[in-house]
Protein backbone atom coordinates (compact mmCIF):
# COMPACT_ATOMS: atom_id res chain seq x y z
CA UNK A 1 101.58 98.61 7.91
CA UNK A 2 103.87 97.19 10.11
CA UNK A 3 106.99 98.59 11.59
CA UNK A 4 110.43 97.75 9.39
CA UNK A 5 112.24 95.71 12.49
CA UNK A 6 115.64 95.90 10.18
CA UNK A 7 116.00 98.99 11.71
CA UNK A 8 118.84 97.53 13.76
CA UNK A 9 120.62 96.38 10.74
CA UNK A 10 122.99 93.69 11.59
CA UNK A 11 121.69 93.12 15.34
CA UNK A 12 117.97 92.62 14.08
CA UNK A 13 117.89 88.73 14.44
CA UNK A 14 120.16 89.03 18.01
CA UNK A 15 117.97 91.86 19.51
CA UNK A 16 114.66 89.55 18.74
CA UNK A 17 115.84 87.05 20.09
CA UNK A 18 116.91 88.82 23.21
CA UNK A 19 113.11 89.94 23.53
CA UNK A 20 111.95 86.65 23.10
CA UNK A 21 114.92 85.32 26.02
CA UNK A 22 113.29 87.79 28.57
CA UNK A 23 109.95 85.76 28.17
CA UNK A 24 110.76 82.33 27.89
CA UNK A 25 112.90 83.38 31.47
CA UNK A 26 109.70 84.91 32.44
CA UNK A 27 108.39 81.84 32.17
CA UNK A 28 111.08 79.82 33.05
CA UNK A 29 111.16 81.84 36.61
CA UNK A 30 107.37 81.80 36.71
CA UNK A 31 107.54 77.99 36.40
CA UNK A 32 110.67 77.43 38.37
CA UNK A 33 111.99 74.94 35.24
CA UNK A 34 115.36 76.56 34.98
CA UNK A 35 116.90 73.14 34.74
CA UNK A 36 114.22 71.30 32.58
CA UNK A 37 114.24 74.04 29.90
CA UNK A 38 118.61 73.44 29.87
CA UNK A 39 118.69 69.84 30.38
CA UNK A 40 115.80 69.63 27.10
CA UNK A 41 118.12 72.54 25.02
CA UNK A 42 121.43 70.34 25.60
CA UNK A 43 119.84 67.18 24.14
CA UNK A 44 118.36 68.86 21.33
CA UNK A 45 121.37 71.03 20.69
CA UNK A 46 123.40 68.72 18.88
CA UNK A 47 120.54 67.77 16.36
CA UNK A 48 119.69 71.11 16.16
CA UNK A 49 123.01 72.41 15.18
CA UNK A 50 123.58 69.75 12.76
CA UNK A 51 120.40 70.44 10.96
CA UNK A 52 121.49 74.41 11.12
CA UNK A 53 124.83 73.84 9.37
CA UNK A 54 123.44 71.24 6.54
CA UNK A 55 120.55 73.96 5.80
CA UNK A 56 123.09 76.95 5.66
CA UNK A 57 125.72 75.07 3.74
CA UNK A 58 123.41 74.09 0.85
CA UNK A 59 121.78 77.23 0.88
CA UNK A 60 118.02 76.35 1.89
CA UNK A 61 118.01 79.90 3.96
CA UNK A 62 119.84 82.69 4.72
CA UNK A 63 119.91 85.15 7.31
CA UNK A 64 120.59 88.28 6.22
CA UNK A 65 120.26 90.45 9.36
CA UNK A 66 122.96 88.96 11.78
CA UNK A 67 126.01 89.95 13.23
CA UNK A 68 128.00 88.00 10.82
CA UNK A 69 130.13 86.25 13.60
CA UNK A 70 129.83 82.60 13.65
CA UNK A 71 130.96 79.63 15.52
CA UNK A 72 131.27 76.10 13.86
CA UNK A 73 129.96 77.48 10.83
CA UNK A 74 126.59 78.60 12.21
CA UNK A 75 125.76 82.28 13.23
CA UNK A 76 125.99 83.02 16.46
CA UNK A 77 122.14 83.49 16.69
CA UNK A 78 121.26 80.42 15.58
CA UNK A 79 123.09 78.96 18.69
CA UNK A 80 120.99 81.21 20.26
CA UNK A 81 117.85 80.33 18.59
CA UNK A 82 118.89 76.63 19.29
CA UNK A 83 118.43 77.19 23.29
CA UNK A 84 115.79 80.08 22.99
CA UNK A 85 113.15 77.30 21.49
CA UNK A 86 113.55 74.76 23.73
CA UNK A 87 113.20 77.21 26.75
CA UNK A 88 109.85 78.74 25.28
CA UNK A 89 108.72 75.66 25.16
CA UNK A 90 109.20 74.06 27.99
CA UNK A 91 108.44 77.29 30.01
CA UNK A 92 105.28 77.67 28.59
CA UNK A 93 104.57 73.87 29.10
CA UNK A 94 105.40 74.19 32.91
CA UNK A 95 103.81 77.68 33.35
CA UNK A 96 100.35 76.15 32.01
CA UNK A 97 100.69 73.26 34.33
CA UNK A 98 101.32 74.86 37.29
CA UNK A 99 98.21 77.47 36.67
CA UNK A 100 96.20 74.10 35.98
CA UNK A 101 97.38 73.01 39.53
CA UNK A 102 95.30 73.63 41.79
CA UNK A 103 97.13 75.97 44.98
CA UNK A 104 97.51 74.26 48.40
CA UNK A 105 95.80 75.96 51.17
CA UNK A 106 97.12 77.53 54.26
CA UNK A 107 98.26 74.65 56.70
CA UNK A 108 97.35 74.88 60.15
């Protein structure tokens, strides 16, 4: 059986994605792509939150576990969510690339 995560009521979805922030910055540090991972998040943002406030507004999910505060009509997680994704990604992207790379050697 697995453990009931709703345990932290309304700070379920925010404390996830907290745990899932500390590794994509893991990776992000690992990888040194600090300013891919935010330059790829701010161009998808806007699609992103567009897509987030059509889905909520006709009702095609709901999050029931959130804080309940929201900004433009989204829940503050989503935002969240909508820079957490992109930073996985490309943090896992760079992270396998530069382990594929192989290391220079000493220089003399």
């Amino acid at each position: 059986m697995l453990p009931d995560i709703g345990v932290l009521g309304p700070y379920t979805y925010l404390a996830t994605e907290l745990m899932w922030g500390a590794v994509a910055a893991g990776l992000l540090h690992y990888s040194g792509a600090w300013r891919s991972a935010l330059r790829t998040a701010l161009v998808l943002y806007p699609f992103a939150l567009a897509w987030d406030w059509y889905t909520l507004e006709v009702g095609v999910f709901e999050i029931p576990l959130r804080t309940g505060v929201e900004l433009l009509g989204v829940p503050v997680e989503e935002h969240v969510f909508m820079f957490l994704v992109p930073a996985m990604v490309v943090g896992t992207h760079e992270s396998l690339r530069k382990l594929r790379s192989p290391e220079p050697g000493p220089t003399r």
